[in-house]
N, C-alpha and C. Protein backbone atom coordinates (compact mmCIF):
# COMPACT_ATOMS: atom_id res chain seq x y z
N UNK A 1 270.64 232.51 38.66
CA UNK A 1 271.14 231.92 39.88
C UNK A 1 270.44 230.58 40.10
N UNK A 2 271.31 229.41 40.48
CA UNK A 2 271.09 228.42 40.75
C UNK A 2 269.87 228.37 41.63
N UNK A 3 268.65 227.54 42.10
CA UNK A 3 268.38 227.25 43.20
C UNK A 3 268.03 225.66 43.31
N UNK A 4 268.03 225.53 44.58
CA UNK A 4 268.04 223.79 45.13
C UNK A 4 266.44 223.77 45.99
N UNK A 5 266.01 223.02 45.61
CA UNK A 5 264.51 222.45 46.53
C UNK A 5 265.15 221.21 47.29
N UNK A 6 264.39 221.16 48.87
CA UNK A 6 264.48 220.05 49.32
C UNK A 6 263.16 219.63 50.29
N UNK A 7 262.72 218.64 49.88
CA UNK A 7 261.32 218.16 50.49
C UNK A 7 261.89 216.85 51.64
N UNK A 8 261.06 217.38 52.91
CA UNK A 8 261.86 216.50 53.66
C UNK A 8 260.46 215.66 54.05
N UNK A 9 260.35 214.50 54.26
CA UNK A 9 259.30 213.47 55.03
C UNK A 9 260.01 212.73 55.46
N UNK A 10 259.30 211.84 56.30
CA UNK A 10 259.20 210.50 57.14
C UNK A 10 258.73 210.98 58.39
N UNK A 11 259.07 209.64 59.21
CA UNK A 11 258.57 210.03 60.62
C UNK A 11 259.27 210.70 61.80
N UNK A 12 260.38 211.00 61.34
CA UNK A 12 260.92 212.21 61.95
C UNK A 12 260.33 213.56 61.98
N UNK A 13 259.96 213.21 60.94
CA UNK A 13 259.73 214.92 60.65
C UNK A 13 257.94 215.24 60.71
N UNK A 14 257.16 214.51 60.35
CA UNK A 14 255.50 214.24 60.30
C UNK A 14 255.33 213.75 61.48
N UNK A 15 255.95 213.78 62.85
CA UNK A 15 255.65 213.68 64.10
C UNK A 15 255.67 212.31 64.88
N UNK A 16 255.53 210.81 63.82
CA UNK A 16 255.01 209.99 63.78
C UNK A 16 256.25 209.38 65.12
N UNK A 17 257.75 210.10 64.78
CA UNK A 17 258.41 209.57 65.87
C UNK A 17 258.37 209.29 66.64
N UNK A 18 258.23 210.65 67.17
CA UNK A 18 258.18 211.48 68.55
C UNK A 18 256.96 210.70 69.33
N UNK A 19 255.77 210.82 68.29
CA UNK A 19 254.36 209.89 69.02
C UNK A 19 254.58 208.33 69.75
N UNK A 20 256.29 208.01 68.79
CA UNK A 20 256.08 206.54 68.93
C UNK A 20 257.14 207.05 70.36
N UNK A 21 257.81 207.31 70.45
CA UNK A 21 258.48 207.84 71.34
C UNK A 21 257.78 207.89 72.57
N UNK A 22 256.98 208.40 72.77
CA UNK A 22 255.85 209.11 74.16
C UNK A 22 255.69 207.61 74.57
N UNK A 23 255.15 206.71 73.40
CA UNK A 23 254.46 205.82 73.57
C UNK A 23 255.21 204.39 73.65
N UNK A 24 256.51 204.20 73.60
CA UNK A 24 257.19 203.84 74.02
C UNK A 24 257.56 203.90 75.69
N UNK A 25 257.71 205.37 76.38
CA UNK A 25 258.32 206.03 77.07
C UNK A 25 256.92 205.45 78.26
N UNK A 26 255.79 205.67 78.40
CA UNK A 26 254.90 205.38 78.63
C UNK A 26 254.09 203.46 78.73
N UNK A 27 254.42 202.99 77.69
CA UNK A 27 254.27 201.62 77.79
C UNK A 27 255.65 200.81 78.68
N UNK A 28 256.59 201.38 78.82
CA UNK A 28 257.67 201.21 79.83
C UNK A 28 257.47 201.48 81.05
N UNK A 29 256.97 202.79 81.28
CA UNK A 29 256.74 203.10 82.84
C UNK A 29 255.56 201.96 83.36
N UNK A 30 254.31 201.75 82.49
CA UNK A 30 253.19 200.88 83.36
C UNK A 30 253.70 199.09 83.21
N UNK A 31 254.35 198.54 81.92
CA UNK A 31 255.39 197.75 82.29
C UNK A 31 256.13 197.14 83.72
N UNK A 32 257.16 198.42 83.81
CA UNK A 32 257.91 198.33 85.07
C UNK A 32 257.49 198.70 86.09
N UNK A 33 255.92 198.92 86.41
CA UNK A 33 255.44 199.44 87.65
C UNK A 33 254.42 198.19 87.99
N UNK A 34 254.30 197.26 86.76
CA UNK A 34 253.52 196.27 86.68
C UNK A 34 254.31 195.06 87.21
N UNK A 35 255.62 194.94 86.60
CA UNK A 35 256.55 194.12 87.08
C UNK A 35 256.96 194.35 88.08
N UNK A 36 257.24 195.13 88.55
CA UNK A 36 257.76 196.28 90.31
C UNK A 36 256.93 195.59 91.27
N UNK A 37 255.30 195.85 90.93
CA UNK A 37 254.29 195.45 92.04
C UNK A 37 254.29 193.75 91.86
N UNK A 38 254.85 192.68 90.94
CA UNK A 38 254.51 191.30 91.11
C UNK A 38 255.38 191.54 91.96
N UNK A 39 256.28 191.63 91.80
CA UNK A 39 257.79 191.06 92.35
C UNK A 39 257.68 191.52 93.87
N UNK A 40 256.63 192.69 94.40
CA UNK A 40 256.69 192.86 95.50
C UNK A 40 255.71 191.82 96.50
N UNK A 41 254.78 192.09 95.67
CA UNK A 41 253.81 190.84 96.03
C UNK A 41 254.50 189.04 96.10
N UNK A 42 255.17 188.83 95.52
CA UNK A 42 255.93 187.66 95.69
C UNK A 42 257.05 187.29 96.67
N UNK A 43 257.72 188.56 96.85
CA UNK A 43 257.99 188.45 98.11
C UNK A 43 257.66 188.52 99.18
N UNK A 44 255.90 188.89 99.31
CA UNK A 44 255.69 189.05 100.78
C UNK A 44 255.51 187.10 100.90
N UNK A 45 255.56 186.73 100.16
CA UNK A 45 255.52 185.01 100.77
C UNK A 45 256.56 184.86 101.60
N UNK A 46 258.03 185.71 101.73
CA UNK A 46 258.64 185.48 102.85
C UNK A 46 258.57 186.14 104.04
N UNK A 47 257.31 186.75 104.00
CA UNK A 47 256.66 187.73 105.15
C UNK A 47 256.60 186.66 106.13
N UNK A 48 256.98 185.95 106.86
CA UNK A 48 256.41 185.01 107.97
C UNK A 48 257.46 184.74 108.96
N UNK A 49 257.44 185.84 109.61
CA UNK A 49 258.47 185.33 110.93
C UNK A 49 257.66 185.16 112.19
N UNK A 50 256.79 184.78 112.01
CA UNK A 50 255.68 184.36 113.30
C UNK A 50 255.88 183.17 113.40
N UNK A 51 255.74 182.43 112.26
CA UNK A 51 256.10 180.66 111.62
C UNK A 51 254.21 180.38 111.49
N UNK A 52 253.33 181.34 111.73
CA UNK A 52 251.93 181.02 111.32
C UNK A 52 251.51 180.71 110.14
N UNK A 53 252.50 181.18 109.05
CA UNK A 53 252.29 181.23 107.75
C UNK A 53 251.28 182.66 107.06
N UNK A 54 251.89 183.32 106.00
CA UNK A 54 251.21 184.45 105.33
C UNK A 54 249.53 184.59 105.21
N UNK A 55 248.89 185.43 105.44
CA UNK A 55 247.36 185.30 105.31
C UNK A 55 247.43 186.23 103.86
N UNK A 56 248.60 186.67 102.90
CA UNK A 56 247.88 186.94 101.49
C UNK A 56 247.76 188.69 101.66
N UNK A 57 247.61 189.25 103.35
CA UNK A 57 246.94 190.52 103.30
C UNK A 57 247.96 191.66 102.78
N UNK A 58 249.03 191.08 103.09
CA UNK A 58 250.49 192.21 103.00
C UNK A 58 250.00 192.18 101.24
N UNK A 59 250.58 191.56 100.19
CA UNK A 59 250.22 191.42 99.01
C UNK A 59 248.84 192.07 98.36
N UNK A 60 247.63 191.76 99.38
CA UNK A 60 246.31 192.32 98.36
C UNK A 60 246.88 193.87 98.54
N UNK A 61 247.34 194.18 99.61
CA UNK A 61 247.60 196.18 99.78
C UNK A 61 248.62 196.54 98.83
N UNK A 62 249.26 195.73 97.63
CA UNK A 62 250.14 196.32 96.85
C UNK A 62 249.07 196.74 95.83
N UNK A 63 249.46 198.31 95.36
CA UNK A 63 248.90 198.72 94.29
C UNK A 63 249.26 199.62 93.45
N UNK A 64 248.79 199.76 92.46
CA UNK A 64 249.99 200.08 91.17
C UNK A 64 248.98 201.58 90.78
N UNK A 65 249.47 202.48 90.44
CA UNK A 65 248.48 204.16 90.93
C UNK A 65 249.26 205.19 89.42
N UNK A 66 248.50 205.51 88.58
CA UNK A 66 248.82 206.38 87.65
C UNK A 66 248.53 206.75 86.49
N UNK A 67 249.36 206.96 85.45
CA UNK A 67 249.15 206.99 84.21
C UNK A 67 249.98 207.76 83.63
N UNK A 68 249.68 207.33 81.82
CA UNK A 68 251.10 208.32 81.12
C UNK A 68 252.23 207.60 81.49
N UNK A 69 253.54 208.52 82.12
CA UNK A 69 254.93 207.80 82.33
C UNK A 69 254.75 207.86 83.55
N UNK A 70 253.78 207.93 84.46
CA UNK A 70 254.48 208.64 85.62
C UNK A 70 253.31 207.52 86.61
N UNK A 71 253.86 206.63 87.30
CA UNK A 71 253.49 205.44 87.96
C UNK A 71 254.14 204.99 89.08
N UNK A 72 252.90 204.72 90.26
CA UNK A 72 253.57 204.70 91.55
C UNK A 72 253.30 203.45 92.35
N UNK A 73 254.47 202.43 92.67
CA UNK A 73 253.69 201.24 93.22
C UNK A 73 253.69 201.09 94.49
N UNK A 74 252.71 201.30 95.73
CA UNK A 74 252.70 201.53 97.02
C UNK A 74 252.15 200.72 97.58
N UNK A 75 251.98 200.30 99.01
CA UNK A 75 251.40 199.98 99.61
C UNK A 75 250.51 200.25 100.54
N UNK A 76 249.74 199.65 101.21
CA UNK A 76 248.38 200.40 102.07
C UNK A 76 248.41 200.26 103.63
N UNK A 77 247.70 201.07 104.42
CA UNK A 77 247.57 200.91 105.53
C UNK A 77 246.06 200.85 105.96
N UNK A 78 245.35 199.09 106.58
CA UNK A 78 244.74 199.11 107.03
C UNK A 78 244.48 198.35 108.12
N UNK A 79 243.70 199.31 109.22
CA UNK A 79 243.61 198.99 110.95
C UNK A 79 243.57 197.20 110.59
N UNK A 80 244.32 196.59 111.32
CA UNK A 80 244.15 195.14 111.52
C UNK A 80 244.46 194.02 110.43
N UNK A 81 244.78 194.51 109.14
CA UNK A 81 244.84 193.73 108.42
C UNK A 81 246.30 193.68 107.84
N UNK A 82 247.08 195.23 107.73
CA UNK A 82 247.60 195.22 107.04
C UNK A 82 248.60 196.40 107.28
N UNK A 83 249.88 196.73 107.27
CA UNK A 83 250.58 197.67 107.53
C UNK A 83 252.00 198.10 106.79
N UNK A 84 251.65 198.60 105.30
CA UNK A 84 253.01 198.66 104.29
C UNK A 84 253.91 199.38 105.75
N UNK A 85 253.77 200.60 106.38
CA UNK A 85 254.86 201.28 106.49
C UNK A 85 256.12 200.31 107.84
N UNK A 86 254.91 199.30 108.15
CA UNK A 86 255.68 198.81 109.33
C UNK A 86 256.38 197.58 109.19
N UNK A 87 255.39 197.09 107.73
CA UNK A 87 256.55 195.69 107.10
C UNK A 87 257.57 196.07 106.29
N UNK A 88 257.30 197.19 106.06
CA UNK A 88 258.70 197.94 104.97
C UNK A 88 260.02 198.48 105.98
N UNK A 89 259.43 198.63 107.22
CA UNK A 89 260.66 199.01 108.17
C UNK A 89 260.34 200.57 108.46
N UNK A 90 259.57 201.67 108.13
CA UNK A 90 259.70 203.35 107.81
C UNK A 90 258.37 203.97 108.97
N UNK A 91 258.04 202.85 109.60
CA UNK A 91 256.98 203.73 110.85
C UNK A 91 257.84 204.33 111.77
N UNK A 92 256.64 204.66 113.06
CA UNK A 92 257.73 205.24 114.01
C UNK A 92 257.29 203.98 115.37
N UNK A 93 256.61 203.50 114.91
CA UNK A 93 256.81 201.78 115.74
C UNK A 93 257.99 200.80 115.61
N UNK A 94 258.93 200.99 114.10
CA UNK A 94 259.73 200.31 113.91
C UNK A 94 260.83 200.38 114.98
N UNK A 95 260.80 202.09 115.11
CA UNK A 95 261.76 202.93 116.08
C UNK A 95 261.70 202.40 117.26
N UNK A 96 260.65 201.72 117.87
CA UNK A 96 260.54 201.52 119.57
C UNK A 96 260.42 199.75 119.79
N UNK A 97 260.33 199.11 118.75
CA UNK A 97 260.80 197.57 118.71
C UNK A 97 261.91 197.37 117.77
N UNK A 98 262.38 195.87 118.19
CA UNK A 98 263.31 195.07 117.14
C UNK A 98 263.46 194.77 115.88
N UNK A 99 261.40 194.76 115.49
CA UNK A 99 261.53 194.52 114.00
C UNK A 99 261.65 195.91 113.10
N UNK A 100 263.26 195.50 112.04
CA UNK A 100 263.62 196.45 111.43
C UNK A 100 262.80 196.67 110.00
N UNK A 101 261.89 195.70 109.63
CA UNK A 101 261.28 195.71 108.75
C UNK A 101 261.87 195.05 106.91
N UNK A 102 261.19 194.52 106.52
CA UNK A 102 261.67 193.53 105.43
C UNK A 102 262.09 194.30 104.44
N UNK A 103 261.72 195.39 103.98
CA UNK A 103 262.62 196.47 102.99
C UNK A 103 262.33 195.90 101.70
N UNK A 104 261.09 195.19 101.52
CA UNK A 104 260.73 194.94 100.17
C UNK A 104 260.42 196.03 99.00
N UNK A 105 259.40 197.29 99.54
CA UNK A 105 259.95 198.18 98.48
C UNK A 105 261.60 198.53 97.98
N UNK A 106 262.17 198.73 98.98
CA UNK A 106 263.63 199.07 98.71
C UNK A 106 264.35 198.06 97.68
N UNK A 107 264.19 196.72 98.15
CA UNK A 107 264.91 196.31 97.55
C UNK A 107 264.29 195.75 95.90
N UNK A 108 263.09 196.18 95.92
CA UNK A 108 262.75 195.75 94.74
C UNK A 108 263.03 197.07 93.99
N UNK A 109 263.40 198.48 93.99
CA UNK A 109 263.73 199.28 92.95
C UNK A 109 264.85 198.90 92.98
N UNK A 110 265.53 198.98 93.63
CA UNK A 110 267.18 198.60 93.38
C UNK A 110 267.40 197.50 92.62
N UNK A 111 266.56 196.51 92.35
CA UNK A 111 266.38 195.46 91.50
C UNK A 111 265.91 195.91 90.58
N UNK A 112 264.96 196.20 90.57
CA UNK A 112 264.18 196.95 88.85
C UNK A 112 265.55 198.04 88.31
N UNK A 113 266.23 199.07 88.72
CA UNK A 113 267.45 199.72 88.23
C UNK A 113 268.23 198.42 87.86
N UNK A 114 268.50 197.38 88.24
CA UNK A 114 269.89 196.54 87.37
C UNK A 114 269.10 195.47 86.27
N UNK A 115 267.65 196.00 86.36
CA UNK A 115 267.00 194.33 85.52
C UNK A 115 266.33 194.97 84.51
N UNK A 116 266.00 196.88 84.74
CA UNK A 116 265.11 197.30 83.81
C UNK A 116 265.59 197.08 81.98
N UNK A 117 266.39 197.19 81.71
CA UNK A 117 267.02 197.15 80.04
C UNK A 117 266.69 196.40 79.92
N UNK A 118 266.20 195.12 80.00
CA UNK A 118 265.62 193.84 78.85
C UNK A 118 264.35 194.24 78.69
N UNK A 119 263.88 194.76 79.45
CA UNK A 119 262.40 194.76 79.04
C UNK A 119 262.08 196.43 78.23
N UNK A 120 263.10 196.91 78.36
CA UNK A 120 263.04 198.01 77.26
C UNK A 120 263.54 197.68 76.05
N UNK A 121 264.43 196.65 76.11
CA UNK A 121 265.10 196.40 74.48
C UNK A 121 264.09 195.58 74.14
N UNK A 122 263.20 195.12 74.77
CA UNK A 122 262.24 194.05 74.24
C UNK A 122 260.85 194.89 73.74
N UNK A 123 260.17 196.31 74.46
CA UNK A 123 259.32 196.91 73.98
C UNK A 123 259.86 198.24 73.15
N UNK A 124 261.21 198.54 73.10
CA UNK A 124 261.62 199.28 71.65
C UNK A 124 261.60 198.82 70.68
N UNK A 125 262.15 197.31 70.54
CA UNK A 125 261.65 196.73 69.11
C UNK A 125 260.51 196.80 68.74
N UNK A 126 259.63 197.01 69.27
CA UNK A 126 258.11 196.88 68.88
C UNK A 126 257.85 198.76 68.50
N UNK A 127 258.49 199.36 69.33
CA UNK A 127 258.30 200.49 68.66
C UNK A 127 259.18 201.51 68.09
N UNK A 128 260.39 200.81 67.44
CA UNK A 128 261.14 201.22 66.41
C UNK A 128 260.71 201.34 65.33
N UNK A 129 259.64 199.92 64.59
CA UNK A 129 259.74 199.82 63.55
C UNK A 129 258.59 201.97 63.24
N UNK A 130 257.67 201.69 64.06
CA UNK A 130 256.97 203.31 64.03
C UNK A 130 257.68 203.89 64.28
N UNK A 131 258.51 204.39 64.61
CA UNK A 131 259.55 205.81 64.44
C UNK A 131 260.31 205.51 63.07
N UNK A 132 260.12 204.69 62.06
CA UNK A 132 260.35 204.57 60.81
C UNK A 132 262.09 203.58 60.99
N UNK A 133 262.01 202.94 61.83
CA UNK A 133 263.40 202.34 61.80
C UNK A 133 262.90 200.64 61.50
N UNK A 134 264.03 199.81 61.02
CA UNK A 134 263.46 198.55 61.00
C UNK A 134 264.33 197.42 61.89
């Protein structure tokens, strides 16, 4: 009776993929949580409806919190200096005055969802060629 051998390698199969994979999956999330927090910070320069001009504080309270894939870009609350939930619009002060709040987190994921693919087609090439592709 006939028999057939088959020896299988590469990086499919010796794990090397999958590793590049994680690590792909992972260099994307701190990426876009890195790009997430400029872009939030750059907009608080239109933080100024006083006409005093920005003191910088809204921006130092952006901060970028995690690791692995899993990354969170928030802002801070401190007495006198600084107040993510009330420049974002989501206190319960917003509720009892006019100002509805600038919605800069908001609108910066909704931006990162239509802008994220370039910057993944730009760090998969880098880790294609390790999952054995060229």
């Amino acid at each position: 009776m006939p028999t057939t051998k088959v020896t299988i390698s590469g990086p499919l199969f010796d794990g090397r993929a999958s590793a590049a994979a994680r690590g792909f999956t992972r260099a994307l999330a701190a990426e876009v949580a890195e790009v997430g927090a400029t872009w939030i910070k750059l907009d608080t320069d239109r933080m100024d409806k006083s006409g005093r001009g920005g003191t910088g504080a809204a921006a130092s309270g952006v901060k970028v919190h995690g690791e692995g894939s899993n990354y969170v870009v928030s802002g801070g609350i401190s007495e006198g200096v600084y107040a993510w939930p009330w420049l974002e619009g989501t206190s319960k002060r917003n509720q009892s005055t006019e100002f509805r709040g600038y919605h800069t987190f908001r609108r910066t994921r909704l931006r990162m969802r239509k802008q994220v693919k370039p910057y993944a087609e730009q760090l998969l090439s880098e880790f294609i060629e390790k999952m054995g592709g060229e």
